[in-house]
Each structure stands twice: as C-alpha cells, then as structure tokens.
N, C-alpha and C. Protein backbone atom coordinates (compact mmCIF):
# COMPACT_ATOMS: atom_id res chain seq x y z
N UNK A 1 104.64 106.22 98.05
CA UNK A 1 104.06 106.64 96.80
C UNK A 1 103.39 105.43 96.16
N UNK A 2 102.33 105.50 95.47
CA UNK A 2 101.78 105.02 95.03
C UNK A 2 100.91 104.81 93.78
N UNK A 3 100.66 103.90 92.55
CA UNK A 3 99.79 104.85 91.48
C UNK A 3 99.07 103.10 91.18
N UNK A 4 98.28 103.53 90.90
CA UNK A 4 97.10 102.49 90.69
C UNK A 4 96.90 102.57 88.61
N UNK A 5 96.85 101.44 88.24
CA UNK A 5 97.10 101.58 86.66
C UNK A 5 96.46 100.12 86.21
N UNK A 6 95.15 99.94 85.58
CA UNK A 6 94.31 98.97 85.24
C UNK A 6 94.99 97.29 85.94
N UNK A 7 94.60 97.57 86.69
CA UNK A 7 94.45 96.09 87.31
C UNK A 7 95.77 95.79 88.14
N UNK A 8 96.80 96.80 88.48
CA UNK A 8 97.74 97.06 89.31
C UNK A 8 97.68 97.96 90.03
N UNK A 9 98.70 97.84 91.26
CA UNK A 9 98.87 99.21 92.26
C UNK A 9 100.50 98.79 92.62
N UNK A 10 101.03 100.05 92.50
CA UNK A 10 102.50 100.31 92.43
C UNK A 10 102.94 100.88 94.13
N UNK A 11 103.40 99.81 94.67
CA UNK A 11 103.91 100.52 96.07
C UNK A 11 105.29 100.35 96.11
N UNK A 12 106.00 102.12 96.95
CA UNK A 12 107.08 102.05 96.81
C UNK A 12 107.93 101.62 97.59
N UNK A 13 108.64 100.78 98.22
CA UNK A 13 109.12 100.32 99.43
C UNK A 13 110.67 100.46 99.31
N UNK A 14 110.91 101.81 100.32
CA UNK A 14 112.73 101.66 100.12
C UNK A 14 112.83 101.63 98.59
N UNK A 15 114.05 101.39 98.64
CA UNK A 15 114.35 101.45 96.69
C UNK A 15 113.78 100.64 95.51
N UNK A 16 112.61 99.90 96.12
CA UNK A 16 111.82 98.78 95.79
C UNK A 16 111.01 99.10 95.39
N UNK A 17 109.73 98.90 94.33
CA UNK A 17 108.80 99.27 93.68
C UNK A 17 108.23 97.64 93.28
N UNK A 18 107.39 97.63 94.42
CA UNK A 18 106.13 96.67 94.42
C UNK A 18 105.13 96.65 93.60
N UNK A 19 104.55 95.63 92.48
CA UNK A 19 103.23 95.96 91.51
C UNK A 19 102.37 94.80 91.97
N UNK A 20 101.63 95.47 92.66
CA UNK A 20 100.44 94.19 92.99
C UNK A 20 99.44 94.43 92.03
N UNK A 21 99.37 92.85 91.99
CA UNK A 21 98.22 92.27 90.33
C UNK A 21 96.60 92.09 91.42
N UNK A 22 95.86 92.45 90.45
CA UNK A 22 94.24 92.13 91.06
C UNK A 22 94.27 90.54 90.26
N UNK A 23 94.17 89.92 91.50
CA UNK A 23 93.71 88.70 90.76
C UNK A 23 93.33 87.57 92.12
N UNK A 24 93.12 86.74 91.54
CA UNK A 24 92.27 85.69 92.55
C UNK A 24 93.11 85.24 93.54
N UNK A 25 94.95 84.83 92.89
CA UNK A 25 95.40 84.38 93.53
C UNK A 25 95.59 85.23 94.40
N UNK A 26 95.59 86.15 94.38
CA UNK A 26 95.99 87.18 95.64
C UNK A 26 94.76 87.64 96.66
N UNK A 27 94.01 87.45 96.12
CA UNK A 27 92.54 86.90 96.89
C UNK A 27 92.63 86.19 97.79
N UNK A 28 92.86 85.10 97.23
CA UNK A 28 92.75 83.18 98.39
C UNK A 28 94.49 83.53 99.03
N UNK A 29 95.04 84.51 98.79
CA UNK A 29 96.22 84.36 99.94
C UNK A 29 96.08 85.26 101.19
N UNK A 30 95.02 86.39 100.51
CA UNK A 30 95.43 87.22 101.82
C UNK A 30 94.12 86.85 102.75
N UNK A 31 93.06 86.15 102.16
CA UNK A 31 91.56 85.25 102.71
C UNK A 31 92.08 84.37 103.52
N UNK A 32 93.10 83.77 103.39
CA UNK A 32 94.00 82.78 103.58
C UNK A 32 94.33 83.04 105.03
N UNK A 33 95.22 84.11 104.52
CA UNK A 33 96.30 84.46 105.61
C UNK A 33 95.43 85.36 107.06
N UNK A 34 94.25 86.42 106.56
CA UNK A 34 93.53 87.16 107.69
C UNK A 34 92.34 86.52 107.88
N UNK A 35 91.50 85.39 107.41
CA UNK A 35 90.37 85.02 107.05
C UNK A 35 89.52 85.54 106.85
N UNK A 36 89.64 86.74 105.18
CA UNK A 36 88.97 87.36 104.54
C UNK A 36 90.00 88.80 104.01
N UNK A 37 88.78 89.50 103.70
CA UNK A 37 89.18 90.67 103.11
C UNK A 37 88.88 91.80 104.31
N UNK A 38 88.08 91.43 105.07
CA UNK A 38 87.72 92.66 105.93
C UNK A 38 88.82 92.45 107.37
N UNK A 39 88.69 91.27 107.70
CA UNK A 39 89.95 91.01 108.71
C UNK A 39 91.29 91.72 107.89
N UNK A 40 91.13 91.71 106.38
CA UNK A 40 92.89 92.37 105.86
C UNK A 40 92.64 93.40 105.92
N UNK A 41 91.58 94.68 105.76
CA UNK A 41 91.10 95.68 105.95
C UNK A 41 91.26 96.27 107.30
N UNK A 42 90.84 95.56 108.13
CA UNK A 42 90.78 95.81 109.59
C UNK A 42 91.98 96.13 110.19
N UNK A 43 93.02 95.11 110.00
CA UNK A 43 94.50 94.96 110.20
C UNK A 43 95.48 96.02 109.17
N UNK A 44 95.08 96.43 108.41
CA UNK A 44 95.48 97.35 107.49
C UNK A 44 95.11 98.85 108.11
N UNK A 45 94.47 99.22 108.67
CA UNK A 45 93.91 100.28 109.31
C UNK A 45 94.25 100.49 110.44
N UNK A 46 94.47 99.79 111.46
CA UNK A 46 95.52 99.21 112.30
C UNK A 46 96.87 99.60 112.56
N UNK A 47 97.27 99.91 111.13
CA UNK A 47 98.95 100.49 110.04
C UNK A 47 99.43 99.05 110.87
N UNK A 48 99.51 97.73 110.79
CA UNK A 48 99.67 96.57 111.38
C UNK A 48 100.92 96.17 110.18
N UNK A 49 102.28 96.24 110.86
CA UNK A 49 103.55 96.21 109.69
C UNK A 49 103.44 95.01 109.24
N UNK A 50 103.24 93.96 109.85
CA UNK A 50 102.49 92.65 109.32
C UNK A 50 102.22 92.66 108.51
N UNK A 51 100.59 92.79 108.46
CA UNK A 51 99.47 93.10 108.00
C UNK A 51 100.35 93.67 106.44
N UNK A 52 100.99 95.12 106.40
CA UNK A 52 101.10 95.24 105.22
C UNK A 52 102.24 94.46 104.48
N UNK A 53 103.30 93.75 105.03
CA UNK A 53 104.33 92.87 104.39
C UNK A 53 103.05 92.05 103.84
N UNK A 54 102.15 91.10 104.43
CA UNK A 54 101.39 90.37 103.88
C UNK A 54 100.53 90.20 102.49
N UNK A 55 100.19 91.51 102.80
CA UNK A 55 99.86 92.15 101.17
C UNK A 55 100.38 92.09 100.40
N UNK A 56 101.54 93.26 100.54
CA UNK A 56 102.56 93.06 99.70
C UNK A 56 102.70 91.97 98.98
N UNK A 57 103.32 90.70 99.71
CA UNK A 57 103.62 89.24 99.52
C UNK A 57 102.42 88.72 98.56
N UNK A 58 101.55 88.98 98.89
CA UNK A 58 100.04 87.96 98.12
C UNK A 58 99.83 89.16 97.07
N UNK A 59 99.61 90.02 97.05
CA UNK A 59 99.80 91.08 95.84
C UNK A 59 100.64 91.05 94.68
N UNK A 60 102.39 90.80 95.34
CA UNK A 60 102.91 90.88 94.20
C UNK A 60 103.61 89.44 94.10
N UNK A 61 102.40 88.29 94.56
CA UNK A 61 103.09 87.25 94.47
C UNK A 61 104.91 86.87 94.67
N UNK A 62 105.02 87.31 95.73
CA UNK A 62 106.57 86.84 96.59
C UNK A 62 106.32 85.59 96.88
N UNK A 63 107.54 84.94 96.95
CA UNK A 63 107.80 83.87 97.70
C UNK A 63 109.39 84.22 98.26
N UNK A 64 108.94 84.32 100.01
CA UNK A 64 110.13 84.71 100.73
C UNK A 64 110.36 84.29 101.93
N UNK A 65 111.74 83.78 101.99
CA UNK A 65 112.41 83.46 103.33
C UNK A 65 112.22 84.17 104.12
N UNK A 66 112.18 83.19 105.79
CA UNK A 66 111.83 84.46 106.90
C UNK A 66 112.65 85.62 106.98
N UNK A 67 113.81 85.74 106.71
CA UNK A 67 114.81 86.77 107.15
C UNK A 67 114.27 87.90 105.71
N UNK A 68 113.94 87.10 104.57
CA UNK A 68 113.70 87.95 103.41
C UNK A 68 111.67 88.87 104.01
N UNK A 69 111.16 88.08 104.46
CA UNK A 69 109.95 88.90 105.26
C UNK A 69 110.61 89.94 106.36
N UNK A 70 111.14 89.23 106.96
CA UNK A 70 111.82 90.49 107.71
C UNK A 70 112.35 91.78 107.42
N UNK A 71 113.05 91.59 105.98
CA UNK A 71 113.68 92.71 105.54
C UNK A 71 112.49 93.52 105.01
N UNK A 72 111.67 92.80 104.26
CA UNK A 72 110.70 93.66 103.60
C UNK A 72 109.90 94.54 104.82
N UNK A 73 110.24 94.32 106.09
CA UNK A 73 109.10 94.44 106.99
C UNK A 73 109.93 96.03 107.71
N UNK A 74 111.32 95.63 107.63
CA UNK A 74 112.36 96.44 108.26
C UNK A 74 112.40 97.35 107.27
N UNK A 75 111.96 97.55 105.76
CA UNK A 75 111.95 98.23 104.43
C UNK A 75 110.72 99.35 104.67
N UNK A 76 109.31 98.70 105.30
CA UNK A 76 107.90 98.90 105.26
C UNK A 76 108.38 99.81 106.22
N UNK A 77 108.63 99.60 107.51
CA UNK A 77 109.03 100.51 108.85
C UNK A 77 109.84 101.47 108.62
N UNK A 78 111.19 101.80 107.71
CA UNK A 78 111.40 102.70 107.26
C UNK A 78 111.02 103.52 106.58
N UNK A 79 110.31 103.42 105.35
CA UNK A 79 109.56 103.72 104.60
C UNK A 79 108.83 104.87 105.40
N UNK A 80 107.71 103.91 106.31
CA UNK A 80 107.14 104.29 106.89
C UNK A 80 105.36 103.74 106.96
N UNK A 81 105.15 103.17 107.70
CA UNK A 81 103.93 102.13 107.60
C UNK A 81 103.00 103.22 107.20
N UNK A 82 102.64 104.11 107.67
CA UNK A 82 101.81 104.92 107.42
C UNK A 82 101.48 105.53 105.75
N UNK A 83 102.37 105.42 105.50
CA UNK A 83 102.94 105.51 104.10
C UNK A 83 102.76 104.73 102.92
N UNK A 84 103.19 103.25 103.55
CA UNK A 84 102.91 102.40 102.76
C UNK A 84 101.41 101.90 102.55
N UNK A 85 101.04 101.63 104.22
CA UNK A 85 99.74 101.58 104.20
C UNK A 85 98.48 101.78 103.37
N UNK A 86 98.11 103.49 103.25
CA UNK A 86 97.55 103.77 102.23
C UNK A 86 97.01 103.08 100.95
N UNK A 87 98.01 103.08 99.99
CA UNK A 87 98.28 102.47 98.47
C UNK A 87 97.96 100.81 98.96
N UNK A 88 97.91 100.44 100.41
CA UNK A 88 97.23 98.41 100.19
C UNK A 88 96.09 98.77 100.73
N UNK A 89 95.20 99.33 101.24
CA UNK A 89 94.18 99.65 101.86
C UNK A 89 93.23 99.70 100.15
N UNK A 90 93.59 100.80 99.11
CA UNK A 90 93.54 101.44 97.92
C UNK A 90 93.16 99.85 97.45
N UNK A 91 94.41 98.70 97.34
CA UNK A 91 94.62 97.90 96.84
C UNK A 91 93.63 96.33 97.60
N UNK A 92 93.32 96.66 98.41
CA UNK A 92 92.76 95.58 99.01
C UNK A 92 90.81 95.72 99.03
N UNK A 93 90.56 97.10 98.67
CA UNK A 93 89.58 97.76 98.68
C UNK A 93 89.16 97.03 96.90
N UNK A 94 90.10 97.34 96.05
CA UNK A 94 89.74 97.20 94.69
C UNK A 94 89.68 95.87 94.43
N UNK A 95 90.32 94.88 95.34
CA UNK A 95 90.30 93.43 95.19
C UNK A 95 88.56 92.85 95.28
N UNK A 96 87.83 93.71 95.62
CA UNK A 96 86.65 93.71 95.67
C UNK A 96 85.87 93.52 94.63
N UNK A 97 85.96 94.30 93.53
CA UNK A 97 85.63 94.55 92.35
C UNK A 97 87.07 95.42 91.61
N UNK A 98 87.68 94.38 91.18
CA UNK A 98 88.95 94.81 90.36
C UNK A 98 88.84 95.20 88.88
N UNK A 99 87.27 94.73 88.11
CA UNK A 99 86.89 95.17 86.92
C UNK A 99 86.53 96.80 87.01
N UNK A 100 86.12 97.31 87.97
CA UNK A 100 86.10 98.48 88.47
C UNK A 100 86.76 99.68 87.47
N UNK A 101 86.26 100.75 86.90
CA UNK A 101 86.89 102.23 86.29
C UNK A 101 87.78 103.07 87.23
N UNK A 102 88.73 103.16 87.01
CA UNK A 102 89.64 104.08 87.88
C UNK A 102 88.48 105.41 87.59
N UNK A 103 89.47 106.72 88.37
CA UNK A 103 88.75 107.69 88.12
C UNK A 103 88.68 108.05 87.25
N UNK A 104 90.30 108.21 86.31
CA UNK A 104 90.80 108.72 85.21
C UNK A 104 89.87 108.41 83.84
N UNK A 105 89.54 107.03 84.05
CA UNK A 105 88.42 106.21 83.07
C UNK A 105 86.86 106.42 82.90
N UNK A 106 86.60 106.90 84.36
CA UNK A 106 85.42 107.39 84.48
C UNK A 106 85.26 108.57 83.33
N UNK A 107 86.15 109.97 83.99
CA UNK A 107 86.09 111.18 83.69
C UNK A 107 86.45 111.10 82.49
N UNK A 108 87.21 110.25 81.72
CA UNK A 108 86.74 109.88 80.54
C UNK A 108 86.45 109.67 79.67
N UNK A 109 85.10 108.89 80.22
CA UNK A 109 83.94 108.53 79.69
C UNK A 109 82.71 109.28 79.70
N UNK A 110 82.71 110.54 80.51
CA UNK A 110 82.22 111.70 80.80
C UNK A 110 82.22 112.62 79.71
N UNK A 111 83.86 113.02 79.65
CA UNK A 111 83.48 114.12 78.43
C UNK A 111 83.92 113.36 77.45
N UNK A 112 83.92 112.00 76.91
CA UNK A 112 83.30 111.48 75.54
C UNK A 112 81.75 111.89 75.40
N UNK A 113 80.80 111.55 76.49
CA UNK A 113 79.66 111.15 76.11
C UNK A 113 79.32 112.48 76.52
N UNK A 114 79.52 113.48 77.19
CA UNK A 114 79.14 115.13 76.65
C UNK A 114 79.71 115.81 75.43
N UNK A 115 80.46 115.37 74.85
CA UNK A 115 80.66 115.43 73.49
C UNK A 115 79.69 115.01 72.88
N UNK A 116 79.61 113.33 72.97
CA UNK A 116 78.76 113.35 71.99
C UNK A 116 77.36 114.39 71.47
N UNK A 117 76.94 114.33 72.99
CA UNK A 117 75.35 115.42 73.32
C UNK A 117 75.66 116.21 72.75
N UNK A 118 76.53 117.01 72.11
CA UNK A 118 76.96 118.32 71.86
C UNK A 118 76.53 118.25 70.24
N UNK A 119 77.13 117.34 69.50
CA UNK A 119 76.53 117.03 68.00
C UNK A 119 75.48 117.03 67.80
C-alpha cells in the first residue's frame, strides 16, 4: 500500500510504514548507488529486491547495518516485491520533478477555475 502526499510517498513494508521525502539528498544517493535515475528505474521494473531496499534506504534516509538491509530486504520479499515495487517506481518517477501537482491538486484546480467561469 501506498499514498503519495505533497512531497512524500508512504510505503508499507511488513508492519513498517516507510515515508520517502523528495529531495536532493535522495537524489545523489540513489544516482549514487544505480548511476542515475533511469538505471533506478530500470532495476525497479526488474521488481529487483535490491533495487527496492535501496530506495527505500535513500528515500527515507536510513542508515543501516548489513543484517538491518537484510531484514528490510527479507520484510520487502514478504511483503511482496511486486507490491512494494509499485509505490518506488511512483516515487522515483516524481524525483524527477517533485514540485509536480498530484492529481488530487490538479482536479482541484479544475473545478476552482470552472467555478470561477461560471460567475
């Protein structure tokens, strides 16, 4: 499960509830770590259990011991990669342009401004 909420995305892992922040640092980690955004894309599509602990990690800024990556990874696989997947794909996509309107913001801004027309 997953919910995306101005400048976060909420992934649920096992009894865990992950909030990855849009921000730079999480940029230059996962650029870092796949060399870029489309190599994290690529590997994300993949359902690469890696790939999504990694996110995770640079998303919601972790700092974790190997056995503590492991667990998160043994968490992701239960879960279900496929599952989790999704909601960092969502999240790695928006790292793109993170100033970006959800939908909710769009639609809106829609029927504000057909309102207005209406006066």
């Amino acid at each position: 499960m997953s919910k995306t909420d101005h400048g976060t995305v909420d992934v649920e892992v096992g009894s865990e509830i992950h909030t990855l922040n849009f921000n730079l640092k999480a940029v230059r980690s996962i650029e870092r770590f796949f060399g870029g955004i489309n190599p994290a894309l690529a590997e994300l599509q993949k359902f690469s259990l890696t790939a999504a602990a990694k996110v995770i990690i640079a998303g919601a800024n972790l700092t974790l011991k190997p056995k503590e990556v492991e667990a998160l990874e043994e968490a992701i696989y239960e879960q279900g990669v496929g599952e989790v997947t999704v909601p960092l794909i969502t999240f790695v996509v928006a790292l793109l342009n993170p100033a970006a309107k959800t939908e909710e913001e769009l639609e809106k801004a829609a029927e504000t401004g057909a309102a207005k027309g209406k006066k």
